[in-house]
C-alpha atoms as a PDB file:
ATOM      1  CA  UNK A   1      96.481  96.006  92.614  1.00  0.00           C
ATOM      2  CA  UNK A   2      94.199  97.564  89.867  1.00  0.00           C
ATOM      3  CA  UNK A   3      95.672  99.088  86.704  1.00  0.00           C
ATOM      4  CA  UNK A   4      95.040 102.635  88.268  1.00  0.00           C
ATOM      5  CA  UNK A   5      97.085 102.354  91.311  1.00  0.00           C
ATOM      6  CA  UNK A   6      99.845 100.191  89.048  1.00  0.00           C
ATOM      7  CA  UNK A   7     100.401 102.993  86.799  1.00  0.00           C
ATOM      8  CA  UNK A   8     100.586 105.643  89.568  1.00  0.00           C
ATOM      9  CA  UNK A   9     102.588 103.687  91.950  1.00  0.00           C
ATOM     10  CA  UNK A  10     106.591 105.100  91.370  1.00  0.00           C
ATOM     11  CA  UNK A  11     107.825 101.357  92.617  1.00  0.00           C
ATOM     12  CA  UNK A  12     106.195 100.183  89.210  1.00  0.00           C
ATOM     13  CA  UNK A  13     107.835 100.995  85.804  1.00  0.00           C
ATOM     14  CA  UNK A  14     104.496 102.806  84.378  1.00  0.00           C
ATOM     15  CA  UNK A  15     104.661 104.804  87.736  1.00  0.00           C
ATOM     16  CA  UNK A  16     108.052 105.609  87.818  1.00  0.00           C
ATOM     17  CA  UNK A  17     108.032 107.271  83.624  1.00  0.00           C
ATOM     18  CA  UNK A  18     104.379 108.979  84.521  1.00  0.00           C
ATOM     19  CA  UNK A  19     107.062 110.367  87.228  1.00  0.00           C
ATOM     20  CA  UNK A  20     109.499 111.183  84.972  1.00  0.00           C
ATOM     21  CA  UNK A  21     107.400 112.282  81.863  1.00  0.00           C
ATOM     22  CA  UNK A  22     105.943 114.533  85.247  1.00  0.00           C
ATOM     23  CA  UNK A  23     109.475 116.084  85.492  1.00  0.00           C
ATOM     24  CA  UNK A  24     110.219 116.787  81.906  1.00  0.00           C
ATOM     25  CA  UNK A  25     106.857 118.645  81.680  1.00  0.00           C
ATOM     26  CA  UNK A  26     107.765 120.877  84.941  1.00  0.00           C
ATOM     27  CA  UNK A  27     110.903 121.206  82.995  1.00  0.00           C
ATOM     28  CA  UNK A  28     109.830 122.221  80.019  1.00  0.00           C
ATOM     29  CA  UNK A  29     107.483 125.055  81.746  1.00  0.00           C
ATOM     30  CA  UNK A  30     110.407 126.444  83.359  1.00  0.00           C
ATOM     31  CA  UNK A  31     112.257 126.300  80.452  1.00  0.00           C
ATOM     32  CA  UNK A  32     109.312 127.963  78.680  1.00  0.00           C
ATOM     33  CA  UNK A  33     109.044 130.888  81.003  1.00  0.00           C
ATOM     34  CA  UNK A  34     113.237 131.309  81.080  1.00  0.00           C
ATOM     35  CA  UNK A  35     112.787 131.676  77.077  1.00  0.00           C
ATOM     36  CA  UNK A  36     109.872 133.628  77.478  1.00  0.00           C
ATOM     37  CA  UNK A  37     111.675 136.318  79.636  1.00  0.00           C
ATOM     38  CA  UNK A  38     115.030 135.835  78.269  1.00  0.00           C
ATOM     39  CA  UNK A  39     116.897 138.721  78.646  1.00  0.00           C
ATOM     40  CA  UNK A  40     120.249 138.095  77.550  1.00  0.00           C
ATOM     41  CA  UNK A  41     122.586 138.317  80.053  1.00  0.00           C
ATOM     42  CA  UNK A  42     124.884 135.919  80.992  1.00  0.00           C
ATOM     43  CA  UNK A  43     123.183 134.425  84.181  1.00  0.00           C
ATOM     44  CA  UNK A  44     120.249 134.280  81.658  1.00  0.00           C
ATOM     45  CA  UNK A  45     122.510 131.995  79.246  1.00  0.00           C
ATOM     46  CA  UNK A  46     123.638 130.032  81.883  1.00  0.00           C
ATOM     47  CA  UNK A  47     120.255 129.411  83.528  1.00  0.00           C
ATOM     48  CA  UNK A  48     118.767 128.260  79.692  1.00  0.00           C
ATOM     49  CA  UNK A  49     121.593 126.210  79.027  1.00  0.00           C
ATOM     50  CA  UNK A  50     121.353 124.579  82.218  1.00  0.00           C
ATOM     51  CA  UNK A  51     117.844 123.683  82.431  1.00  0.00           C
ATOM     52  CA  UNK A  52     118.306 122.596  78.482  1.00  0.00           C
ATOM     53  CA  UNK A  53     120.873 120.169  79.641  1.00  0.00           C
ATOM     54  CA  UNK A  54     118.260 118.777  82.050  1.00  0.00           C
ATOM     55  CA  UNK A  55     116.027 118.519  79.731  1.00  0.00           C
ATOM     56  CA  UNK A  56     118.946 116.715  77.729  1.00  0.00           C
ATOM     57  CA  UNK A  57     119.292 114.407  80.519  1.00  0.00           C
ATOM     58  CA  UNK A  58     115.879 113.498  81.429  1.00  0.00           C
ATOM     59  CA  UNK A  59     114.693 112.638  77.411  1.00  0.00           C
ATOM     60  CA  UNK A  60     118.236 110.210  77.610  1.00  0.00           C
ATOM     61  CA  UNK A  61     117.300 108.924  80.855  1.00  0.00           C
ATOM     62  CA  UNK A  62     113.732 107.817  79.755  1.00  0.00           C
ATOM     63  CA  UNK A  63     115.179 106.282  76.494  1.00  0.00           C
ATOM     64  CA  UNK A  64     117.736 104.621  78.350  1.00  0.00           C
ATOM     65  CA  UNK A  65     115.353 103.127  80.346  1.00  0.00           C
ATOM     66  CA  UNK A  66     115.150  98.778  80.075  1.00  0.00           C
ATOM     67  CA  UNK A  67     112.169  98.084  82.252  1.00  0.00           C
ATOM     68  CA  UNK A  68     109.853  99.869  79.239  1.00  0.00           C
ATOM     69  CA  UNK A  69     110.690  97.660  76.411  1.00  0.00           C
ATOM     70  CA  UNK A  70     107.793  95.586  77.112  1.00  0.00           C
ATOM     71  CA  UNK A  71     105.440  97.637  78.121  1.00  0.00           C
ATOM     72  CA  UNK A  72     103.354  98.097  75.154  1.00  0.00           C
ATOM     73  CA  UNK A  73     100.934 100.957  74.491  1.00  0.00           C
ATOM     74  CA  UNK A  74      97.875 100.669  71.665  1.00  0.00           C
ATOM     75  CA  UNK A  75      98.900 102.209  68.466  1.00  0.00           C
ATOM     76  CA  UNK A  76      95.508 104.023  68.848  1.00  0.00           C
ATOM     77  CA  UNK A  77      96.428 106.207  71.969  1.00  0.00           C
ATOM     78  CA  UNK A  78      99.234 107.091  70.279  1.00  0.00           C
ATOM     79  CA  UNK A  79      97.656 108.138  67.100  1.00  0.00           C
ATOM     80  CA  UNK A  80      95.349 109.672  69.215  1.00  0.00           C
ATOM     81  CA  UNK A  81      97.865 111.726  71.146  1.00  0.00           C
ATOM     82  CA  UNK A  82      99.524 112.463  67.789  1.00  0.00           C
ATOM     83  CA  UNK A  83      96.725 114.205  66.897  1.00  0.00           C
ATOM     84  CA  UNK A  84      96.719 116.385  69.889  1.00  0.00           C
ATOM     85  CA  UNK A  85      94.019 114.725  71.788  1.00  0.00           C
ATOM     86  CA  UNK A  86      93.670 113.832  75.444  1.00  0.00           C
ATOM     87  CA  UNK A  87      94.278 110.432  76.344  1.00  0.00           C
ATOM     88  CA  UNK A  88      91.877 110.629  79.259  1.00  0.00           C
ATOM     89  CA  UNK A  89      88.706 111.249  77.003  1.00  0.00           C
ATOM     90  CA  UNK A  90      90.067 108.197  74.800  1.00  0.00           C
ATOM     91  CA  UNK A  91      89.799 106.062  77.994  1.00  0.00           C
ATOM     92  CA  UNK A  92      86.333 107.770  78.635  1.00  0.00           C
ATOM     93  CA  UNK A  93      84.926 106.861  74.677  1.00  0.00           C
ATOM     94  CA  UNK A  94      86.645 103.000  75.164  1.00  0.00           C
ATOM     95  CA  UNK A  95      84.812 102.390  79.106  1.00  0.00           C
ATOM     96  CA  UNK A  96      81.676 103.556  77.085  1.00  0.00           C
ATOM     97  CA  UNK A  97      81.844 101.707  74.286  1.00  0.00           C
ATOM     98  CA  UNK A  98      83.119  98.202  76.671  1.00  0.00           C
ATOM     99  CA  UNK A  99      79.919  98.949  78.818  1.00  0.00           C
ATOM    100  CA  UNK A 100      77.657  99.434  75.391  1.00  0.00           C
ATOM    101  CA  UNK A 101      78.776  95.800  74.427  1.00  0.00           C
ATOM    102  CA  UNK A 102      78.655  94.464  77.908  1.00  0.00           C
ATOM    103  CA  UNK A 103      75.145  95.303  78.183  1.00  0.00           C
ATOM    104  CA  UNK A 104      74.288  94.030  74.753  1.00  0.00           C
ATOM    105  CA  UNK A 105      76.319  91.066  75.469  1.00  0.00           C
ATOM    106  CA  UNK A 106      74.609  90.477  78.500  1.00  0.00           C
ATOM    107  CA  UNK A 107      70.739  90.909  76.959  1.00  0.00           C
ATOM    108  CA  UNK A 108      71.707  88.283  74.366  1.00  0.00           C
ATOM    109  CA  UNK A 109      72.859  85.751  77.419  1.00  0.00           C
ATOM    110  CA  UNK A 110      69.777  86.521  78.718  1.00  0.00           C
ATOM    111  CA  UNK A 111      67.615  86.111  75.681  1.00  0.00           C
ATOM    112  CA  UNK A 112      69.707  82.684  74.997  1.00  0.00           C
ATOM    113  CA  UNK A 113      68.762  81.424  78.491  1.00  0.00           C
ATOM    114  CA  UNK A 114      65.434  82.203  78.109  1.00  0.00           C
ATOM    115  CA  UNK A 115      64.878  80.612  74.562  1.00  0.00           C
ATOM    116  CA  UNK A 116      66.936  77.628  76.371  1.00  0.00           C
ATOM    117  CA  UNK A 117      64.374  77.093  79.626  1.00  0.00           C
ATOM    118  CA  UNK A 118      61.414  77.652  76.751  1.00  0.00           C
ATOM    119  CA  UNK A 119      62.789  75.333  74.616  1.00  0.00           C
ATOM    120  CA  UNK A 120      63.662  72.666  77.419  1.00  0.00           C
ATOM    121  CA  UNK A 121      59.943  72.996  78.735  1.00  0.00           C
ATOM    122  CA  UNK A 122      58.710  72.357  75.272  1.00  0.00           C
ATOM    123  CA  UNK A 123      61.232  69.207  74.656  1.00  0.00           C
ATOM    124  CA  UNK A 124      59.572  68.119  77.960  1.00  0.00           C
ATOM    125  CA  UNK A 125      56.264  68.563  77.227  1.00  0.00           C
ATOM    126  CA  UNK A 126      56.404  66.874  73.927  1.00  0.00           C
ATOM    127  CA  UNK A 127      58.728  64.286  74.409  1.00  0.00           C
ATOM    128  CA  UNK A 128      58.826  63.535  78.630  1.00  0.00           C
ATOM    129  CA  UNK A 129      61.056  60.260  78.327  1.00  0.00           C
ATOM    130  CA  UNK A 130      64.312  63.331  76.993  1.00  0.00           C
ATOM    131  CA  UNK A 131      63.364  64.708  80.516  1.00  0.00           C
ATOM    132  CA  UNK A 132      67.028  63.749  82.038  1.00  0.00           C
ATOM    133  CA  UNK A 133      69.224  65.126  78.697  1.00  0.00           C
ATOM    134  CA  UNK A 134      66.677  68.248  79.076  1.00  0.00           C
ATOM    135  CA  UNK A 135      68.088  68.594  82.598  1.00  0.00           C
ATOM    136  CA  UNK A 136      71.785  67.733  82.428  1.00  0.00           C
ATOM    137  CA  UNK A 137      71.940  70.170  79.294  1.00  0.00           C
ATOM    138  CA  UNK A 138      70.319  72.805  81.349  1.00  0.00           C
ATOM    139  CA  UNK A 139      72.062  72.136  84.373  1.00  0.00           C
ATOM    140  CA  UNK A 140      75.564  72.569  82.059  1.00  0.00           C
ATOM    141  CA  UNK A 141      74.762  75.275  80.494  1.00  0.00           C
ATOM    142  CA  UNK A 142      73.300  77.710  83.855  1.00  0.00           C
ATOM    143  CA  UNK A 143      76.280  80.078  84.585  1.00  0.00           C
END
């Protein structure tokens, strides 16, 4: 199961609070419109301090929650999210910057393999009876 489908799969404890954080949002928009076109009256009371008691609920239920405390979450998203940024474009600017490195990463392999076969060929040439320690080392080291 990739991280993807773990978090969005409601059987899993990341799934199941992205479901719940889900709810408190839709609550909070429904709250927002009630205050929004409050009117005053008392089915308008009772209807705000109902949905406020949800929203009471919900915020307990999540920090009642036990299957969360170790789930850990990068200080950086959330200082990221503090500062009223998306989360998604953070994961966007970290793949980038992982397949920046893995690329680099993978050029200096290369280059390392190449300088290895060079320098092997040149041990060879110059000094034919290391021929077999030339080989094994190569052989060891070719991923």
């Amino acid at each position: 199961m990739t991280t993807a489908e773990r978090i969005s799969d409601p059987r899993t404890p990341l799934g199941s609070i992205q479901k719940d954080l889900a709810d408190i949002i839709e609550t909070l928009v429904h709250l927002g419109v009630q205050i929004h076109d409050f009117q005053g009256t008392e089915t308008a009371k009772l209807g705000l301090a109902n949905n406020l008691n949800k929203i009471i609920d919900q915020l307990r239920g999540i920090s009642d929650r036990k299957d969360l405390h170790n789930v850990q979450i990068p200080l950086d998203i959330v200082n990221y999210v503090e500062d009223g940024r998306n989360p998604d474009i953070y994961t966007k600017e970290f793949v980038e910057v992982v397949r920046k490195l893995n690329q680099y990463l993978n050029g200096k392999s290369l280059a390392f393999q190449n300088f290895r076969d060079t320098l092997g060929a040149s041990i060879k040439r110059e000094f034919p009876e290391l021929s077999s320690q030339v080989d094994d080392i190569k052989e060891r080291t070719n991923l």
